[in-house]
Protein backbone atom coordinates (compact mmCIF):
# COMPACT_ATOMS: atom_id res chain seq x y z
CA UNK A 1 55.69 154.90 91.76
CA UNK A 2 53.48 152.08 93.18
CA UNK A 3 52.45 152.12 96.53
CA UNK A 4 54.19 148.54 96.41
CA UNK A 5 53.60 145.96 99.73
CA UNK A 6 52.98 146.43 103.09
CA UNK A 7 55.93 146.40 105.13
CA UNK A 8 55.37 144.39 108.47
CA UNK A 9 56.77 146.76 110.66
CA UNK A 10 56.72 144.23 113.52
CA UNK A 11 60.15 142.71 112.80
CA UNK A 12 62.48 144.86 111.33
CA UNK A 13 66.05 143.48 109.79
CA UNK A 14 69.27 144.57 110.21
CA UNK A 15 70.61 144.33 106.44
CA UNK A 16 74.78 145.17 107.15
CA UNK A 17 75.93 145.30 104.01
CA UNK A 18 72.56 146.56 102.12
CA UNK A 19 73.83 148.78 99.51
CA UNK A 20 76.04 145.75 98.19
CA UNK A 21 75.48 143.45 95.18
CA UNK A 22 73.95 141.01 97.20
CA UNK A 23 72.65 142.80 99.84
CA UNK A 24 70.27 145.04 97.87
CA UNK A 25 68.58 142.03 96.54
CA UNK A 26 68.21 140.23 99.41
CA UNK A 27 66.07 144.28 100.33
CA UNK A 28 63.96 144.12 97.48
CA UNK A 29 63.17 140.55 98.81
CA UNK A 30 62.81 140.86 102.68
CA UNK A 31 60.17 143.74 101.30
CA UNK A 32 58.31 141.92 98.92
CA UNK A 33 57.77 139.35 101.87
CA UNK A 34 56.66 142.22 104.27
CA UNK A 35 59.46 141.89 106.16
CA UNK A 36 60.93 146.28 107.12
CA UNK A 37 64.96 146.47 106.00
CA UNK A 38 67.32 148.47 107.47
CA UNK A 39 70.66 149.20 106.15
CA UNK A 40 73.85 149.76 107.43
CA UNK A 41 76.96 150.30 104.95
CA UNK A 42 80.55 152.09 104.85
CA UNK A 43 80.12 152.14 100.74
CA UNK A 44 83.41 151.16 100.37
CA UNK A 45 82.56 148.83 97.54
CA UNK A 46 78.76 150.08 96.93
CA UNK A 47 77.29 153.53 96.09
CA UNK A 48 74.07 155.28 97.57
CA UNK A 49 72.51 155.14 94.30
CA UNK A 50 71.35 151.77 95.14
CA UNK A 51 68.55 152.87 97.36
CA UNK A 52 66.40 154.92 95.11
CA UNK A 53 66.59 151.87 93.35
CA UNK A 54 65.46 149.54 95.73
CA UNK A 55 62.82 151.80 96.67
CA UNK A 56 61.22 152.30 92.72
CA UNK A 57 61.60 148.44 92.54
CA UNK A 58 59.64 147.56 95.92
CA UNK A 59 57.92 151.15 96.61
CA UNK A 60 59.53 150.95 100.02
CA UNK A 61 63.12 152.95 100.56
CA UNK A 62 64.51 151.65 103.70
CA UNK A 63 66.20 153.40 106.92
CA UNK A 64 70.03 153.23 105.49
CA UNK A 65 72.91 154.50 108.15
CA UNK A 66 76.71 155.11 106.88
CA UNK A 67 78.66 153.71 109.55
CA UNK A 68 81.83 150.68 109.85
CA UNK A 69 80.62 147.94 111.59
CA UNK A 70 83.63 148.33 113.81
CA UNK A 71 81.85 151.16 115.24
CA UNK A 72 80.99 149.64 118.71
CA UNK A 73 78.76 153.12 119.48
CA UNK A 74 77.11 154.13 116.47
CA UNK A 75 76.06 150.57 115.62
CA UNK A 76 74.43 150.23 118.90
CA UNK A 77 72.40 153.80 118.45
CA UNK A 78 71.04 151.90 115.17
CA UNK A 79 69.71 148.77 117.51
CA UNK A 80 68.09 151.48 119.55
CA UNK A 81 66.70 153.71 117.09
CA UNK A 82 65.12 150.97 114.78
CA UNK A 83 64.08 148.13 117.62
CA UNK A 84 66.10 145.68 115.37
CA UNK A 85 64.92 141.93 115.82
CA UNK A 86 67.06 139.55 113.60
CA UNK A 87 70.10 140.44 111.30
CA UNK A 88 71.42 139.65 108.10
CA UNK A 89 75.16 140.04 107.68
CA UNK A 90 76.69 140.70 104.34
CA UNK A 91 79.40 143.41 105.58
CA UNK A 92 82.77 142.58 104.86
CA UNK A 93 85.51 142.20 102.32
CA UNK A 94 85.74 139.56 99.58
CA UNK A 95 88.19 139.37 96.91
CA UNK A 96 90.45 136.40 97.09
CA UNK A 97 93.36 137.59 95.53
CA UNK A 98 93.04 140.83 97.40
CA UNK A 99 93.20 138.85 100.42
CA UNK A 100 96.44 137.99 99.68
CA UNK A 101 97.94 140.99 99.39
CA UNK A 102 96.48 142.59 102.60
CA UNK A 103 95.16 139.63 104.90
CA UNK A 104 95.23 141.62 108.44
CA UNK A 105 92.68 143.89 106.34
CA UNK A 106 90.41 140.93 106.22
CA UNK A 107 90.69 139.45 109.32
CA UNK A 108 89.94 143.06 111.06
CA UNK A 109 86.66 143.84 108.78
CA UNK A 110 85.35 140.02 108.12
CA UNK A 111 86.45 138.61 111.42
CA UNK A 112 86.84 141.13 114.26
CA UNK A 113 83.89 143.39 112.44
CA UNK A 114 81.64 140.42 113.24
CA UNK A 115 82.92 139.84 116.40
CA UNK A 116 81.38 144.06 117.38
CA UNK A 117 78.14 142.52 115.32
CA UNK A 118 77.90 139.86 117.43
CA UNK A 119 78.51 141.78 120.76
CA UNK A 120 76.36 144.71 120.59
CA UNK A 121 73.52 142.19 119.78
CA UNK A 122 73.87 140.61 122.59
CA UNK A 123 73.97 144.15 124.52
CA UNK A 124 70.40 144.55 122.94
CA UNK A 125 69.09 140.52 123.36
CA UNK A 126 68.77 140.33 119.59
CA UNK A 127 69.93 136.47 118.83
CA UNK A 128 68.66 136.04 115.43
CA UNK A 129 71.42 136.14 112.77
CA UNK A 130 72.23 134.87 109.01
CA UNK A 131 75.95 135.24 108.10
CA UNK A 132 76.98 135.55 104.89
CA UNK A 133 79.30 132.94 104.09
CA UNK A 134 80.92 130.92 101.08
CA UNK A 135 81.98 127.75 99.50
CA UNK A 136 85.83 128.76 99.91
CA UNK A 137 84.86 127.33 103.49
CA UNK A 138 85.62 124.08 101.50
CA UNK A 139 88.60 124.85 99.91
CA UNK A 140 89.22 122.08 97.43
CA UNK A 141 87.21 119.38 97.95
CA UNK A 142 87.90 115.85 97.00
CA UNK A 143 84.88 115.10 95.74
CA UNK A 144 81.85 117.05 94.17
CA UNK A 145 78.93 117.82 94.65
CA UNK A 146 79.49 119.08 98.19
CA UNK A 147 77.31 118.86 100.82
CA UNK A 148 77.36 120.41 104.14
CA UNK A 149 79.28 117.75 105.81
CA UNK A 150 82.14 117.78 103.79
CA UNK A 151 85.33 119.20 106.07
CA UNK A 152 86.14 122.63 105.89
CA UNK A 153 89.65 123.38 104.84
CA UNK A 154 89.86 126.81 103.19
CA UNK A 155 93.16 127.79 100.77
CA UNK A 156 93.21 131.59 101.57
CA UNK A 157 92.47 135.08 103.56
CA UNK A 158 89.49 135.48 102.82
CA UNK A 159 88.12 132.22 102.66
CA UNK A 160 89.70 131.73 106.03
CA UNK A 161 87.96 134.78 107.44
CA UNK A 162 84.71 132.72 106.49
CA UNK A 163 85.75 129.70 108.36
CA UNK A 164 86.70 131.48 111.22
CA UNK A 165 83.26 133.47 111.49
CA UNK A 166 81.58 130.17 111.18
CA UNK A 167 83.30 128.79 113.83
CA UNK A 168 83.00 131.49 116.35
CA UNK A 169 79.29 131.57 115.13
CA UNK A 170 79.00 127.82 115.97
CA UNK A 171 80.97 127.98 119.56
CA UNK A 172 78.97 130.69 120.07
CA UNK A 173 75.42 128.75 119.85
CA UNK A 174 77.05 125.71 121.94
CA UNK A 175 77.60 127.55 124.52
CA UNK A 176 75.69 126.54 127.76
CA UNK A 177 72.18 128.39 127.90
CA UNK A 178 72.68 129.94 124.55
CA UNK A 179 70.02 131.73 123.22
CA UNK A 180 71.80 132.79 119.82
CA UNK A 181 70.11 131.12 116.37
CA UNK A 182 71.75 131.38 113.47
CA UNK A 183 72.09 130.28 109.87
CA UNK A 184 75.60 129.96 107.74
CA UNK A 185 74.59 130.19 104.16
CA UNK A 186 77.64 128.51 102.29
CA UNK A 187 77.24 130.73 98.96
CA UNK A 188 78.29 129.32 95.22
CA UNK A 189 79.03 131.43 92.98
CA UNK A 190 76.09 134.44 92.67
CA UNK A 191 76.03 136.41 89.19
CA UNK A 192 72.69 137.64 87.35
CA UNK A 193 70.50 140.60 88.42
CA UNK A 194 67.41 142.26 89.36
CA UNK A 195 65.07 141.60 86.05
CA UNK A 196 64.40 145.22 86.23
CA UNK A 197 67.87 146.45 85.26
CA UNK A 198 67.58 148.87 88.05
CA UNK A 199 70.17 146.71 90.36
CA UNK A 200 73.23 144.57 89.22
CA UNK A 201 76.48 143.90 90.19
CA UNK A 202 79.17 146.98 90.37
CA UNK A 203 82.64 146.12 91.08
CA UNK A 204 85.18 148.61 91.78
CA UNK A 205 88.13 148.82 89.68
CA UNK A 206 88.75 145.92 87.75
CA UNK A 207 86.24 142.93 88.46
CA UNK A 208 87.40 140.07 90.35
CA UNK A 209 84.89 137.47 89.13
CA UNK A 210 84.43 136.09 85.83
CA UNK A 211 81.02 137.08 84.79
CA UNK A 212 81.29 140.81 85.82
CA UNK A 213 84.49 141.07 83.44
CA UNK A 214 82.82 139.32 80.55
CA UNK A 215 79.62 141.79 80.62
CA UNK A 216 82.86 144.75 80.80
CA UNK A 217 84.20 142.69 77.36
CA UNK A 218 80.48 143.04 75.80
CA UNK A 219 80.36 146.65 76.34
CA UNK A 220 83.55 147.84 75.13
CA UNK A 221 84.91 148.49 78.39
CA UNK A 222 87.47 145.93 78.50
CA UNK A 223 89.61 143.98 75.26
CA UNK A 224 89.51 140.02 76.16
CA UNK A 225 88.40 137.98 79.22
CA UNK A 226 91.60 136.13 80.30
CA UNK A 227 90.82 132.41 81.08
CA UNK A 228 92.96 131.32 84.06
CA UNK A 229 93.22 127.43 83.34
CA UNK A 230 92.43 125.69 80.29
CA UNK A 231 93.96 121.90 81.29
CA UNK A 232 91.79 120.88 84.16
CA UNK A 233 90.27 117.48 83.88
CA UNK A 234 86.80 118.97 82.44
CA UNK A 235 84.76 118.82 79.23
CA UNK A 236 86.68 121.67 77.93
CA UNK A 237 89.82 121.98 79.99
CA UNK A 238 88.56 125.02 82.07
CA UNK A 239 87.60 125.26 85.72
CA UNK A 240 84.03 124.14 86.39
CA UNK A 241 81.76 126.05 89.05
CA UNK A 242 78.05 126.64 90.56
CA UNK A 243 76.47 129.34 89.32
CA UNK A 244 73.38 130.95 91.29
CA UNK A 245 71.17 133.78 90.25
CA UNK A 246 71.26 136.48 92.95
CA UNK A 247 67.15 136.59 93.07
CA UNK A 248 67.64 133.03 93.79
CA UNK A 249 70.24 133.96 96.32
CA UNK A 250 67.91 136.70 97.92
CA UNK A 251 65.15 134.22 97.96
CA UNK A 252 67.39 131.75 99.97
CA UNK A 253 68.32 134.25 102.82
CA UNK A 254 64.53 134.96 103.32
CA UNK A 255 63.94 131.38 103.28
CA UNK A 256 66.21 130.46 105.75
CA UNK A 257 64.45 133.48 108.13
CA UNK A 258 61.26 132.13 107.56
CA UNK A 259 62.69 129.21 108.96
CA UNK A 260 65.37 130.40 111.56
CA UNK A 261 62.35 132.18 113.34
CA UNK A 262 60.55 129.00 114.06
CA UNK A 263 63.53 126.80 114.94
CA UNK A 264 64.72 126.38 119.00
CA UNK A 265 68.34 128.19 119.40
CA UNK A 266 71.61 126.85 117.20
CA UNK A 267 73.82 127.13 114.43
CA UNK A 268 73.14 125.58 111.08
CA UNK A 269 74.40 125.59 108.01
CA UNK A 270 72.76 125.20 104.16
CA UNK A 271 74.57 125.17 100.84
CA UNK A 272 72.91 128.04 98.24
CA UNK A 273 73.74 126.66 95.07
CA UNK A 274 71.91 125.09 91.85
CA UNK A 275 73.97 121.69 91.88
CA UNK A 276 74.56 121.95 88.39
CA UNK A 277 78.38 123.05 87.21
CA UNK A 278 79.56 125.07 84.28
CA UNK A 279 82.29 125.47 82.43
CA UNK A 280 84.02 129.40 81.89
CA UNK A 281 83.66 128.42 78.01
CA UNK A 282 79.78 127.64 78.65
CA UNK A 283 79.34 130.75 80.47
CA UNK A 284 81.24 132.83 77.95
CA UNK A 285 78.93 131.44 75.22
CA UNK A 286 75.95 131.69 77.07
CA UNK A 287 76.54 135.43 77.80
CA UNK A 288 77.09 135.88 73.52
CA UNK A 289 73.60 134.54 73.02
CA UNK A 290 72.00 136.52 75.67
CA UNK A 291 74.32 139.59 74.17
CA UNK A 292 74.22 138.87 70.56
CA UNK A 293 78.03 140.05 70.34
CA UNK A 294 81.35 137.84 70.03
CA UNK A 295 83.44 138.07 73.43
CA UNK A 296 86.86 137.68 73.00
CA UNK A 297 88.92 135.71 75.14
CA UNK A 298 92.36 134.78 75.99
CA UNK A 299 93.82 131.29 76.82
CA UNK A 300 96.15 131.82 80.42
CA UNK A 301 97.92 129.80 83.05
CA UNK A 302 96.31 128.86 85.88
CA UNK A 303 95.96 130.88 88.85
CA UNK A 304 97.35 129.51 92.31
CA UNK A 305 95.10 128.12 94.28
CA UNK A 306 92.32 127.59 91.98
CA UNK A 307 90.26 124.27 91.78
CA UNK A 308 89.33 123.17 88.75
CA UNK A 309 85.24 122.13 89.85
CA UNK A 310 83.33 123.50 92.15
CA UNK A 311 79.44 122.47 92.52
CA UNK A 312 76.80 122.23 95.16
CA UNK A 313 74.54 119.63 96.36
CA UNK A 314 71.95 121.91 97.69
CA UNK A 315 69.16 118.72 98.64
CA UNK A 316 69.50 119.76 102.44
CA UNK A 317 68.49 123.64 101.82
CA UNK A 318 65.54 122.53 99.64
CA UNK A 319 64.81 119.44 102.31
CA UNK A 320 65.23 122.34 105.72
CA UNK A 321 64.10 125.80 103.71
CA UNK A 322 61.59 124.66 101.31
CA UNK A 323 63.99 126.54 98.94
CA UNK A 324 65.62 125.70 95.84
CA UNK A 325 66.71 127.82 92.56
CA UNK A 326 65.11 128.26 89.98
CA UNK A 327 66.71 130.22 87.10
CA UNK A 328 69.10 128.59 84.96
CA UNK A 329 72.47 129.70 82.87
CA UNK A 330 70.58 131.43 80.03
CA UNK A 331 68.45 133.34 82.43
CA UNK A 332 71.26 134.84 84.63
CA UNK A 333 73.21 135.40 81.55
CA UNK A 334 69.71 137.62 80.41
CA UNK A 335 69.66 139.54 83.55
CA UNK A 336 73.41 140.52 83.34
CA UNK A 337 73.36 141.67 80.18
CA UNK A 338 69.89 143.67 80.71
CA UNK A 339 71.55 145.39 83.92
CA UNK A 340 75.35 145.77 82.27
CA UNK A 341 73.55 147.57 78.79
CA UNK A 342 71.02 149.60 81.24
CA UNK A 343 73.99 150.86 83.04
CA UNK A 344 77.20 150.81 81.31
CA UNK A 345 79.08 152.60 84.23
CA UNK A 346 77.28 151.11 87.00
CA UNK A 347 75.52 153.01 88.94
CA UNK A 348 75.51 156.93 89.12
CA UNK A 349 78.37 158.34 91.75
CA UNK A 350 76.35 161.01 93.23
């Protein structure tokens, strides 16, 4: 292994949530811009594996502590023990139709779990903090693209846990003599992976997002992709949405760092999408050119509460962040299929 980059031990990060599909690349990121990690995860929807992979990517394993961020106590030790500066929240739950079912589950782990975040950094005067959030803060929107002005309105649980940590986050920073500065990133839809192959996406169970299930179809590991919605008003009939790379993702959240660092205290928000909209048909025959195989789908009803399009304007995080995205369809359909035929069953248990 490579010696790999120096890690500015000076400001170390608070990754909740590191192990996860997101989370790990957003690591391999805050490392490659000398920035030290350190993890915090329950592993209820990640596995260990992922840090020997993060450290053979970036030649840096980070500090990684197995604890519920509703532990009041042992989150706190981790503040102590690693002179955390700034945080990056990713921990919580975040399947829609899951939400549904068990809702109180949500608001106790997205909500209250940031509320114990929130609190034992103030205990230990850390104020720097970018929450992981999403476009379901939008619900359906009348209009597209969105921008970050557009009312929030969200149609479920777990979309509603989002809106509610936003606007505790943002009463939080209005507050008088606040000293808290933080960043909402409003997330599109993240798919893709690590061009390595060493770090992907690895839902539990059955996956609840379309491009996860498709790369299951190309393996063998599932029949037919089930298209929910094949009427909408779009160029094929099925729902439309914002795709983003999750390197691009990653390199947003150390973006907005950069920049949260240098800013006076407060609460603001940036859309992380490409502003460009696909089609499930278009991603389905994207992923058979990056696969070489036929995936077989199935034409279904719609699902309740689905929109049918969903796209970003994401001018203000390039205008604020000096960020934008730069892999396409083709190239997140590459890195899916690269990770999914690397590592058929995800990664390894033990």
């Amino acid at each position: 292994m490579s010696q790999g980059p120096i890690v500015k031990s000076e400001l170390n990060v608070l990754v909740t949530g590191g192990a996860g599909y997101i989370g790990s690349h957003v690591c391999v990121e805050l490392i490659a811009a000398g920035y030290r990690p350190v993890i915090v995860d329950n592993f209820c929807n990640s596995k260990p594996a992922v840090l020997d992979r993060i450290a053979t990517i970036s030649g840096y394993r980070p500090s990684c502590y197995r604890l519920d961020i509703n532990d009041r106590a042992a989150l706190s030790e981790v503040f102590v023990a690693e002179a955390i500066q700034a945080v990056m929240h990713f921990a919580g739950l975040k399947a829609v139709g899951e939400s549904t079912q068990i809702p109180l589950t949500y608001y106790r782990d997205n909500v209250a779990g940031t509320l114990t975040l929130c609190e034992v950094m103030a205990e230990h005067e850390v104020w720097n903090l970018i929450f992981s959030s999403s476009a379901t803060v939008y619900g359906d929107p009348q209009t597209v693209p969105i921008d970050e002005s557009f009312p929030r309105q969200a149609t479920n649980p777990y979309g509603r846990s989002k809106l509610m940590v936003e606007q505790m986050l943002e009463d939080a920073a209005a507050a008088p003599e606040a000293r808290w500065n933080l960043s909402l990133l409003r997330y599109f839809n993240p798919i893709g992976a690590h061009a390595s192959g060493l770090i992907g996406e690895d839902p539990s169970g059955i996956p609840n997002n379309l491009v996860p299930y498709v790369a299951q179809v190309a393996i063998g590991k599932r029949e037919a992709v089930s298209v929910f919605g094949h009427d909408y008003d779009t160029l094929d009939g099925t729902g439309v949405r914002d795709y983003i790379h999750v390197v691009d993702l990653a390199g947003g959240h150390v973006a907005a760092l950069n920049t949260l660092l240098g800013l006076a205290p407060g609460c603001r928000a940036y859309n992380l999408g490409t502003g460009i909209g696909y089609s499930v048909l278009q991603v389905i025959a994207a992923f058979e050119q990056a696969c070489g195989k036929t995936i077989e789908y199935t034409l279904a009803p719609r699902r309740t509460g689905d929109i049918a399009v969903c796209y970003a304007n994401p001018e203000h995080a390039e205008q604020a962040l000096g960020w934008r995205a730069r892999f396409g369809l083709d190239e997140m359909m590459r890195d899916t299929w690269h990770w999914q035929s690397n590592n058929p069953e995800g990664y390894p248990n033990a």
